[in-house]
C-alpha atoms as a PDB file:
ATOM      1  CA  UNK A   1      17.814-187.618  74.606  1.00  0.00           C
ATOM      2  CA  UNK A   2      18.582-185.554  77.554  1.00  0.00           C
ATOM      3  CA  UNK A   3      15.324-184.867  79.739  1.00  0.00           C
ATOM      4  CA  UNK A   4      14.946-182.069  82.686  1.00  0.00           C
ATOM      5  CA  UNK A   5      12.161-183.187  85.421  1.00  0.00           C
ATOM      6  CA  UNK A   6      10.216-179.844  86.988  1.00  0.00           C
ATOM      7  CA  UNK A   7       8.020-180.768  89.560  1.00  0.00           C
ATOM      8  CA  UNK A   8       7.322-178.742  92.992  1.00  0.00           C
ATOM      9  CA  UNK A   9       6.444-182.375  94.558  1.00  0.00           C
ATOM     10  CA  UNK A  10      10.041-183.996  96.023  1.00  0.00           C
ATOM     11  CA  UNK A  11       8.226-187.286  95.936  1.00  0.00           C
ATOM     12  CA  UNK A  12       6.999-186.564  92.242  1.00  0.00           C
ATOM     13  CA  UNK A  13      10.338-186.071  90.596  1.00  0.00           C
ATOM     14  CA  UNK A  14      11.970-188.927  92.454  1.00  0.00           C
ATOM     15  CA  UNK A  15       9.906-191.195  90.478  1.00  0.00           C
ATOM     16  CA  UNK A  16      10.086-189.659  87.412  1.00  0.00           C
ATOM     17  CA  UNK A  17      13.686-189.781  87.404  1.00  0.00           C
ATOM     18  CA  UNK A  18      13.048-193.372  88.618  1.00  0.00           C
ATOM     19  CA  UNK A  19      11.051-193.985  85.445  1.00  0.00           C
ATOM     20  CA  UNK A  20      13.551-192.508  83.324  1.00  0.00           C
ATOM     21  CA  UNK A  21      16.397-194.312  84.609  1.00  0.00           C
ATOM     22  CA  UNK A  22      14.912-197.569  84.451  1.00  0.00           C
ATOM     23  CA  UNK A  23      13.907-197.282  80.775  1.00  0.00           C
ATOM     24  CA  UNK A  24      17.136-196.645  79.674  1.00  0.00           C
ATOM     25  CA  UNK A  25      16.185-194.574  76.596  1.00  0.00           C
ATOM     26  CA  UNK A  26      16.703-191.396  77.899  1.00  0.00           C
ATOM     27  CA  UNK A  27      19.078-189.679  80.489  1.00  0.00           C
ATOM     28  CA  UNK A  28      18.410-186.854  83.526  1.00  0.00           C
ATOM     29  CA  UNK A  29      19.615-183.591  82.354  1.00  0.00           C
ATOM     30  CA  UNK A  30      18.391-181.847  85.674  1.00  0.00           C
ATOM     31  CA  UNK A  31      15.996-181.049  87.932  1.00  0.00           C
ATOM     32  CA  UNK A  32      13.440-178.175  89.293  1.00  0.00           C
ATOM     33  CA  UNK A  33      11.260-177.690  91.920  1.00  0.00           C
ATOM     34  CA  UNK A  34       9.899-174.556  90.476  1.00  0.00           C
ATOM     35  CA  UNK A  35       9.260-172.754  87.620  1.00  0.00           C
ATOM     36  CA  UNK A  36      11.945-169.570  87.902  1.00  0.00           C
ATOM     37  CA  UNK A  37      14.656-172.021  88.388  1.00  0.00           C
ATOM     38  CA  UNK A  38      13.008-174.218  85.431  1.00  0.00           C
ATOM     39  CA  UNK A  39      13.661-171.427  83.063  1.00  0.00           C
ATOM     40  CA  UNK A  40      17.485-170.917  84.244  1.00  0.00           C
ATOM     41  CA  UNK A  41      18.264-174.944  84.082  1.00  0.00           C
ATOM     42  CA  UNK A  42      16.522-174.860  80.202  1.00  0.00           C
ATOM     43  CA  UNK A  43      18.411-171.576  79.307  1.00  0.00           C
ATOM     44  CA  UNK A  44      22.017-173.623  81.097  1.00  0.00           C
ATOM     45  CA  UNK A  45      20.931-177.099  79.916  1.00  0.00           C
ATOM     46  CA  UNK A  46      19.443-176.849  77.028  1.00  0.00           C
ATOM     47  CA  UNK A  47      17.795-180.369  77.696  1.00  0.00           C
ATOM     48  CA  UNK A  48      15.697-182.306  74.732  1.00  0.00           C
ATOM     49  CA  UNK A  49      12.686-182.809  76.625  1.00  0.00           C
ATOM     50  CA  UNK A  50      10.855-181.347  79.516  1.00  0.00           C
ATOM     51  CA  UNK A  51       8.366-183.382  82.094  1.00  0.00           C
ATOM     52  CA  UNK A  52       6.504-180.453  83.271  1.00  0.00           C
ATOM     53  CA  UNK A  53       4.032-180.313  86.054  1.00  0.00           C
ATOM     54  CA  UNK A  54       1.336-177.411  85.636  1.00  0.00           C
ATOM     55  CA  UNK A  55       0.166-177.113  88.883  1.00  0.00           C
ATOM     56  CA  UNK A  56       2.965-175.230  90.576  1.00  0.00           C
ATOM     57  CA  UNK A  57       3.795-171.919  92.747  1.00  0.00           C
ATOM     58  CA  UNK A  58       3.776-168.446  91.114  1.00  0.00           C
ATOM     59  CA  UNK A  59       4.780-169.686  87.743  1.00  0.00           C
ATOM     60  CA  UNK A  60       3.103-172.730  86.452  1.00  0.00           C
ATOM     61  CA  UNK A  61       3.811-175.449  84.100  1.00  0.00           C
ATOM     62  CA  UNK A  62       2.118-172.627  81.268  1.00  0.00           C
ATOM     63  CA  UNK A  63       3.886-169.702  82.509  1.00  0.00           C
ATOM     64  CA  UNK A  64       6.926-171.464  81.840  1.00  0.00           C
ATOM     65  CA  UNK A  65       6.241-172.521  78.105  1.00  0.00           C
ATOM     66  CA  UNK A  66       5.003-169.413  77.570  1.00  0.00           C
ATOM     67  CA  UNK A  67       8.356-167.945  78.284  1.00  0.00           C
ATOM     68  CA  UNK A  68      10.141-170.349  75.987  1.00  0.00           C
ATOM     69  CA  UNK A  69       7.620-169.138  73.480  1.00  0.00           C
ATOM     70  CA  UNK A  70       8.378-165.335  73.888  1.00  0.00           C
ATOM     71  CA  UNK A  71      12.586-166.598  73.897  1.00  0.00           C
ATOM     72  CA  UNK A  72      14.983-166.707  70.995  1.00  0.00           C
ATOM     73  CA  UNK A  73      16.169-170.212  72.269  1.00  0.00           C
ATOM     74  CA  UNK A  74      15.140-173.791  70.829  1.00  0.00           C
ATOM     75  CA  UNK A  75      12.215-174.902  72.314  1.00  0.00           C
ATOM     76  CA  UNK A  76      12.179-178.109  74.045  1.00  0.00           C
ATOM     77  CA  UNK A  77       9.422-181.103  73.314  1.00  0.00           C
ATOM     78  CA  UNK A  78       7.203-180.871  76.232  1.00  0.00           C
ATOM     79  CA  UNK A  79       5.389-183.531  78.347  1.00  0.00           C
ATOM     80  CA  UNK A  80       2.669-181.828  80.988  1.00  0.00           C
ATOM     81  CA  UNK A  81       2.804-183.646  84.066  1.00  0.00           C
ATOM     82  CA  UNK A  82      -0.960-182.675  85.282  1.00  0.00           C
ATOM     83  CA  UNK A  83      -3.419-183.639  87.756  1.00  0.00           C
ATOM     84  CA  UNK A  84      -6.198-181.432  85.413  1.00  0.00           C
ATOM     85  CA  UNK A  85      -9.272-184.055  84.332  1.00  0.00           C
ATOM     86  CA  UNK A  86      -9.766-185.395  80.579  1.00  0.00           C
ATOM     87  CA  UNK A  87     -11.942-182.494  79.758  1.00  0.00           C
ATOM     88  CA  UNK A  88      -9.189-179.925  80.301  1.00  0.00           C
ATOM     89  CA  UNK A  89      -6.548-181.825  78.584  1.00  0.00           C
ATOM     90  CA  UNK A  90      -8.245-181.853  75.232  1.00  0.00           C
ATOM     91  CA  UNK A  91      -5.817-178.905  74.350  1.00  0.00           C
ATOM     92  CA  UNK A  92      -2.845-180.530  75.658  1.00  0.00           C
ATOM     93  CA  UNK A  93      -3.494-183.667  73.600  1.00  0.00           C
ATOM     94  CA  UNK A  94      -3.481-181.534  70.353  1.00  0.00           C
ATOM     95  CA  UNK A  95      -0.514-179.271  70.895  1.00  0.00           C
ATOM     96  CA  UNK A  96       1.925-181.057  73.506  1.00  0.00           C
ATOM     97  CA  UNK A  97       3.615-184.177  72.978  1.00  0.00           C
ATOM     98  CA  UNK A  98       1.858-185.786  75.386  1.00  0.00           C
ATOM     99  CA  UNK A  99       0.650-185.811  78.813  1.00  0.00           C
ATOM    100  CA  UNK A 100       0.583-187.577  82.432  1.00  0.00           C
ATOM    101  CA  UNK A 101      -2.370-187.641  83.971  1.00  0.00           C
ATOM    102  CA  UNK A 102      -1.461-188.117  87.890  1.00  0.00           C
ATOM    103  CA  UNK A 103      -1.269-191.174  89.012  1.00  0.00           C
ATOM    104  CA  UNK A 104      -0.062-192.628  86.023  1.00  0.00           C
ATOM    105  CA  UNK A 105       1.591-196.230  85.504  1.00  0.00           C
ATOM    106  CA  UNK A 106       4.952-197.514  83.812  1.00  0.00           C
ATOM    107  CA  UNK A 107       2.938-198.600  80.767  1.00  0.00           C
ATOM    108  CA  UNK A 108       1.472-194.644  80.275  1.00  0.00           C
ATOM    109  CA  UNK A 109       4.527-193.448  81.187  1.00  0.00           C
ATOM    110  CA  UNK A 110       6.413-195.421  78.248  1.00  0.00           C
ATOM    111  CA  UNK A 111       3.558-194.378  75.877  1.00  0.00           C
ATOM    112  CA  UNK A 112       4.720-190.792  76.391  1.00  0.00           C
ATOM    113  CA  UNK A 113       8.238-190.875  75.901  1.00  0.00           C
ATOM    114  CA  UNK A 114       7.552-193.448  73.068  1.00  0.00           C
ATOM    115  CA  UNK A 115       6.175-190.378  71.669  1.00  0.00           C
ATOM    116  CA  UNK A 116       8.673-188.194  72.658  1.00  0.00           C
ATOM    117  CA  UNK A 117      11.638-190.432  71.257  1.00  0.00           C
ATOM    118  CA  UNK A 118       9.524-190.084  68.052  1.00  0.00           C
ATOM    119  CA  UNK A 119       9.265-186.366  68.053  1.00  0.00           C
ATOM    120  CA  UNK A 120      12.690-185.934  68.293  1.00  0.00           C
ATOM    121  CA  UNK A 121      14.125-187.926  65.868  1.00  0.00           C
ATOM    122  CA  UNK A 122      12.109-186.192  62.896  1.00  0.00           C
ATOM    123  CA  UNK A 123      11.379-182.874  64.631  1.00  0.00           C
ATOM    124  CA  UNK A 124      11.407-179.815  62.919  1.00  0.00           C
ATOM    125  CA  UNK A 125      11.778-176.511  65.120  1.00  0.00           C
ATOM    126  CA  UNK A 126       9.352-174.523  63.301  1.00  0.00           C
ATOM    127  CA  UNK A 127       6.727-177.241  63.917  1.00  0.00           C
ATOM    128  CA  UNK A 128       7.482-177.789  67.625  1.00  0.00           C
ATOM    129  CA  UNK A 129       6.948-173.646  67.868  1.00  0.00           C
ATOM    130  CA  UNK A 130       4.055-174.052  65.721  1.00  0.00           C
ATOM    131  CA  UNK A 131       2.012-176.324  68.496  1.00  0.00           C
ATOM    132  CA  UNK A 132       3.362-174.458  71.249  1.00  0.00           C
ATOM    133  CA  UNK A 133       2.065-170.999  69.978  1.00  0.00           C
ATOM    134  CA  UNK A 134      -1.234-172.858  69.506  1.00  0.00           C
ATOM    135  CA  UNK A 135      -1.352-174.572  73.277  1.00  0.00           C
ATOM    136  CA  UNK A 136      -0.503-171.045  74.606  1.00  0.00           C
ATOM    137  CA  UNK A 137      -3.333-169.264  72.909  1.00  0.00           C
ATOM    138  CA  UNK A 138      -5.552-171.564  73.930  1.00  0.00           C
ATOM    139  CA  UNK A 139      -4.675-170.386  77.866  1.00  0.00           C
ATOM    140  CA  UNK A 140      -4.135-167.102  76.618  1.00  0.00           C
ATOM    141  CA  UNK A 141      -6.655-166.041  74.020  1.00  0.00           C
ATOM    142  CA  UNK A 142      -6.323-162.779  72.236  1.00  0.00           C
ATOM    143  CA  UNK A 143      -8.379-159.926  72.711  1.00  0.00           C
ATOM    144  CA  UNK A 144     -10.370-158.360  69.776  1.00  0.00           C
ATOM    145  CA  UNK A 145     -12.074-155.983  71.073  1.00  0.00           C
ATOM    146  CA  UNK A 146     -10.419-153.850  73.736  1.00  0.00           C
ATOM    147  CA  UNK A 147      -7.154-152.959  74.496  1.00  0.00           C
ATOM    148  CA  UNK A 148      -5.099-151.368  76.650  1.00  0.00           C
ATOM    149  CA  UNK A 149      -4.822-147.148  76.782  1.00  0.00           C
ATOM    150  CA  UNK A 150      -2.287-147.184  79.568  1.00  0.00           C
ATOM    151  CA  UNK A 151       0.266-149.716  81.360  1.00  0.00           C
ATOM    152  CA  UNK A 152       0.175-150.489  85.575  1.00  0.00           C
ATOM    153  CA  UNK A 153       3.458-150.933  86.522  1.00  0.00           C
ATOM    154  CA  UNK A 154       4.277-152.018  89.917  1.00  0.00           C
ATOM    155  CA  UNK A 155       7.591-150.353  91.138  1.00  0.00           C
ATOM    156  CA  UNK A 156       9.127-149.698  94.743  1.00  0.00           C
ATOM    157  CA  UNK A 157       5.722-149.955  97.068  1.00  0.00           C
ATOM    158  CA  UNK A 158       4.162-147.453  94.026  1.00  0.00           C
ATOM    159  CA  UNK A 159       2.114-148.066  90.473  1.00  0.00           C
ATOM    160  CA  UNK A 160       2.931-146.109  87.998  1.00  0.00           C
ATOM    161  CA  UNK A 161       0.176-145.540  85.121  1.00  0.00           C
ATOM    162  CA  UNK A 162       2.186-144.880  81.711  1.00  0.00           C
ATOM    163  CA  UNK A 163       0.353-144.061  78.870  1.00  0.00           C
ATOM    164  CA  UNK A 164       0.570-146.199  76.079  1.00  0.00           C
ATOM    165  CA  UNK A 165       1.396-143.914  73.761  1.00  0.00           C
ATOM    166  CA  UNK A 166       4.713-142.981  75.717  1.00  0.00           C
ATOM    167  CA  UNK A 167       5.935-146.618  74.719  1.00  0.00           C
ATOM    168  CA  UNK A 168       9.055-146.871  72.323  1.00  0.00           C
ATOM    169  CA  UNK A 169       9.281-150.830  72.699  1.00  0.00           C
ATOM    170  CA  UNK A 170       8.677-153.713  74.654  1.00  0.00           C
ATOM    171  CA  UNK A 171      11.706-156.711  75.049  1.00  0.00           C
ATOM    172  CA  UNK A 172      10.812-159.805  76.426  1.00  0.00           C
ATOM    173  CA  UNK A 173      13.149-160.889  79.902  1.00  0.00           C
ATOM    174  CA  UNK A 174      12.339-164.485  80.692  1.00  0.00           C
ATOM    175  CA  UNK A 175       8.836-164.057  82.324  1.00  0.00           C
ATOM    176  CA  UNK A 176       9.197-160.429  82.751  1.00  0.00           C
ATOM    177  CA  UNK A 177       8.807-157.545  80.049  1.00  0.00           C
ATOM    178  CA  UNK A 178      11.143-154.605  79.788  1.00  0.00           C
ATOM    179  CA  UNK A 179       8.900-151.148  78.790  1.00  0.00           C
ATOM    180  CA  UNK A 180      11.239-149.273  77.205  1.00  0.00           C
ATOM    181  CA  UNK A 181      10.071-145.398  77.460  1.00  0.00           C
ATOM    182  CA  UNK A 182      12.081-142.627  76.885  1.00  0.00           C
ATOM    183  CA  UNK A 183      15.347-142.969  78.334  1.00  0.00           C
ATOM    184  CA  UNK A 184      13.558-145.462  81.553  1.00  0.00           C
ATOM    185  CA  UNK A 185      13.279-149.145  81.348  1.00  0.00           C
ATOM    186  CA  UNK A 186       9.996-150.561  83.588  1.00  0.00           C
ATOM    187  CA  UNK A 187       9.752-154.160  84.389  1.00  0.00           C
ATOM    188  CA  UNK A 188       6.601-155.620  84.319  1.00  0.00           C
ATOM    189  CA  UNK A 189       5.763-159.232  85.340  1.00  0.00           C
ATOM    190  CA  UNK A 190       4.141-160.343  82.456  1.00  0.00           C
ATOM    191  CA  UNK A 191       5.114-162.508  79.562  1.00  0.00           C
ATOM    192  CA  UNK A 192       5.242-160.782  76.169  1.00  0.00           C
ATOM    193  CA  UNK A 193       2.371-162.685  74.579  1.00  0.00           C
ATOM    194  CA  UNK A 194       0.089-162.025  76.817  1.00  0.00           C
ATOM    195  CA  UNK A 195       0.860-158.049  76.575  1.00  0.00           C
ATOM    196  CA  UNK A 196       0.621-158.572  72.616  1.00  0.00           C
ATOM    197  CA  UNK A 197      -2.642-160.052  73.382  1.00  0.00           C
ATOM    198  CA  UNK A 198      -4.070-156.757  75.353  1.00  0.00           C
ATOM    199  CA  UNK A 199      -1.923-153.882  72.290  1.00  0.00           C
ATOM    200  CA  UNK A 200      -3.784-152.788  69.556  1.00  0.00           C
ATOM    201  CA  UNK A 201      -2.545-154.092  66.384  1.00  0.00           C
ATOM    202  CA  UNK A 202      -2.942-150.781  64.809  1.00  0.00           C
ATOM    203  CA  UNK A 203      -0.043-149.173  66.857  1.00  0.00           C
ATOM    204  CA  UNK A 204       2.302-152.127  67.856  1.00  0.00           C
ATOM    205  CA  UNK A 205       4.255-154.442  65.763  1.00  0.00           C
ATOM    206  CA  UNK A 206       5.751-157.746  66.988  1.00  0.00           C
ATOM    207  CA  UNK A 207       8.897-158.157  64.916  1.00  0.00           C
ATOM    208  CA  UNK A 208      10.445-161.223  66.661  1.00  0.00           C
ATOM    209  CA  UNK A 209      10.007-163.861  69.373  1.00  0.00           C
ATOM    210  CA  UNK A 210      11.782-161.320  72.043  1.00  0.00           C
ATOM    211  CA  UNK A 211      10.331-157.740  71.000  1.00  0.00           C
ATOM    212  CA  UNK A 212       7.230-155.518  69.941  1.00  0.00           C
ATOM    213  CA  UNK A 213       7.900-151.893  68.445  1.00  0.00           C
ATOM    214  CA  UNK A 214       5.301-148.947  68.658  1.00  0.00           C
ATOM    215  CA  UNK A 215       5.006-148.436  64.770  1.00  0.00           C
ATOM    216  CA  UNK A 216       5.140-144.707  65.091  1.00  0.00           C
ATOM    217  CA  UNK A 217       8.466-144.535  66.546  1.00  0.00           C
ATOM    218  CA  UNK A 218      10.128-146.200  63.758  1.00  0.00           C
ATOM    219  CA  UNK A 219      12.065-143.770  61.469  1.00  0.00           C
ATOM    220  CA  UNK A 220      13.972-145.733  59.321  1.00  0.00           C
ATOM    221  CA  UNK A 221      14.288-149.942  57.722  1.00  0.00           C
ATOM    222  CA  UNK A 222      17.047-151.678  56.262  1.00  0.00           C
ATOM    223  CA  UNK A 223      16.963-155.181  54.782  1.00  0.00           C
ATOM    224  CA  UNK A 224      19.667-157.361  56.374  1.00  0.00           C
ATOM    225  CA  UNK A 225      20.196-160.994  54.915  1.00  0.00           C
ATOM    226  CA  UNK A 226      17.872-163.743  54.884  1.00  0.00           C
ATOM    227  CA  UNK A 227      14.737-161.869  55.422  1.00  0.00           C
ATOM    228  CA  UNK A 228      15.969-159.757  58.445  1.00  0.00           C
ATOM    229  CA  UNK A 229      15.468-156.107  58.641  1.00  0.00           C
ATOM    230  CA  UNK A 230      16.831-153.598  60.964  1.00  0.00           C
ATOM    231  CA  UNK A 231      14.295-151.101  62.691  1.00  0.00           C
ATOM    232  CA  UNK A 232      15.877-147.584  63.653  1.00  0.00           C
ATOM    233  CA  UNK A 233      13.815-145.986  66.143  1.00  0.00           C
ATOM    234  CA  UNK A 234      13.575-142.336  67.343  1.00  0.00           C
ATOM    235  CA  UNK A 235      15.130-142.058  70.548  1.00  0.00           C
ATOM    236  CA  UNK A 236      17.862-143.721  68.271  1.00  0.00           C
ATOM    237  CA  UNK A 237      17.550-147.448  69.397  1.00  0.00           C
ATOM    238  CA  UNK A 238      18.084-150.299  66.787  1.00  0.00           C
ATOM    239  CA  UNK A 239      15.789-153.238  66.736  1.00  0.00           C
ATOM    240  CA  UNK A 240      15.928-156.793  64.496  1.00  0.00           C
ATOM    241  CA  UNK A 241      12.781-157.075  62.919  1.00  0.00           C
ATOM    242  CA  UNK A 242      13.541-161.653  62.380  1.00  0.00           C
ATOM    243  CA  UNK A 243      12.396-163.554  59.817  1.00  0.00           C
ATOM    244  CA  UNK A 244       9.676-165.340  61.208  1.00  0.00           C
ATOM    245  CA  UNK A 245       7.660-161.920  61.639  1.00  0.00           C
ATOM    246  CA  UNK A 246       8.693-160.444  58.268  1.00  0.00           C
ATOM    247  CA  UNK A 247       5.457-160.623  57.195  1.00  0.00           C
ATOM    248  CA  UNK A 248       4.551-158.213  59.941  1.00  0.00           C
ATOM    249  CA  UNK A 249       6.219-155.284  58.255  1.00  0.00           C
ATOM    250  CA  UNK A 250       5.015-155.755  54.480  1.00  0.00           C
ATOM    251  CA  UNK A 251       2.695-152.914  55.090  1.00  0.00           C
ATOM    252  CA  UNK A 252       5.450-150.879  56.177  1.00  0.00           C
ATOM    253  CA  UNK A 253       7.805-151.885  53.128  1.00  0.00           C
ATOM    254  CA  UNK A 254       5.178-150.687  50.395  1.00  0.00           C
ATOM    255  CA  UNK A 255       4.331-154.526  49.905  1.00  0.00           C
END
């Protein structure tokens, strides 16, 4: 099992790796210092497992599984590397693999990738996205009763306030979103779930892990194989609407 380390602490990751070497039962993929180049070595790497603090700069340890959530790429198992108390790690203890409370021993430490060995021997990937979608939601909770009438989008020195009904689609882009409008694409630094969270449901569709449609700009569907569909828009894009959010569009299909 191949492991990547992300840590901002030098000092932290040296013994991790330290750890890992002496147990044997695992070997060092990689490591990070932040959570940016995280996402780059897990995208190059494509390591098993991840020891992941949560307490870093910009993008934390949750930033950067919630932008392997919102990704088409296998998600790795997850250990959280956190100095947070027992009462906050309740929610870690239900959907990660495990967790390392700082300081933590060689015994606690072998406990956890004891686990993780586990995991990955019988792991399923629709399970392992199951608990993650769960430990994100409960950092990111939806909304139900407000949502957004217009996006702020931060853009050379300016903010630009687009109306939400000028939206064709969103795309997800690591821990950025791409607001596709018209012919002009606006990044926003934000990860897709959490815009899903703040859309009403009514008038925007999440049809895969990477993309949300506004449902009145689709013209056209066409079943593709295995449950796929393809989505032709107005302005003449084409989006995959994937398997796993099929469901999604049964009110669409006459179902």
């Amino acid at each position: 099992m191949r492991a990547l380390i992300i840590d901002d602490e030098s000092l932290a990751r040296e013994r991790l790796a330290t750890l890992i070497e002496a147990d044997g039962r695992a070997t060092i993929a990689g490591q990070a210092s932040d959570g940016a180049s995280a996402l780059k070595q897990i995208a190059a790497l494509k390591p098993d497992l991840l020891f992941l603090d949560i307490q870093m700069p910009e993008l934390t340890g949750i930033d950067v599984a919630t932008a392997l959530h919102d990704s088409e790429q296998n998600l790795p198992l997850i250990i959280f590397v956190t100095a947070y108390d027992a009462f906050a790690l309740k929610a870690f203890d239900l959907h990660a693999t495990d967790y390392l409370l700082k300081p933590f021993d060689r015994a606690r430490f072998t406990a956890a990738l004891d686990k993780a060995l586990a995991a990955h021997q019988q792991r399923e990937s629709s399970d392992i996205q199951q608990r993650l979608s769960a430990l994100i939601s409960d950092f990111h909770p939806k909304k139900t009763d407000t949502y957004l009438d217009r996006l702020s989008i931060k853009t050379e020195g300016r903010i630009l306030l687009v109306p939400i009904g000028d939206v064709d689609y969103i795309a997800a882009a690591n821990n950025y979103v791409e607001v596709h409008v018209g012919s002009v694409t606006h990044l926003m630094r934000e990860t897709l779930s959490q815009l899903e969270a703040q859309l009403d449901p009514k008038n925007f569709l999440r049809i895969s892990r990477s993309s949300i449609v506004a449902i009145d700009r689709i013209r056209e569907i066409h079943p593709l194989f295995h449950g796929e569909h393809t989505l032709h828009l107005a302005n003449g894009q084409k989006l995959t609407a994937t398997r796993s959010y099929r469901d999604a569009l049964k009110p669409l299909l006459g179902k």
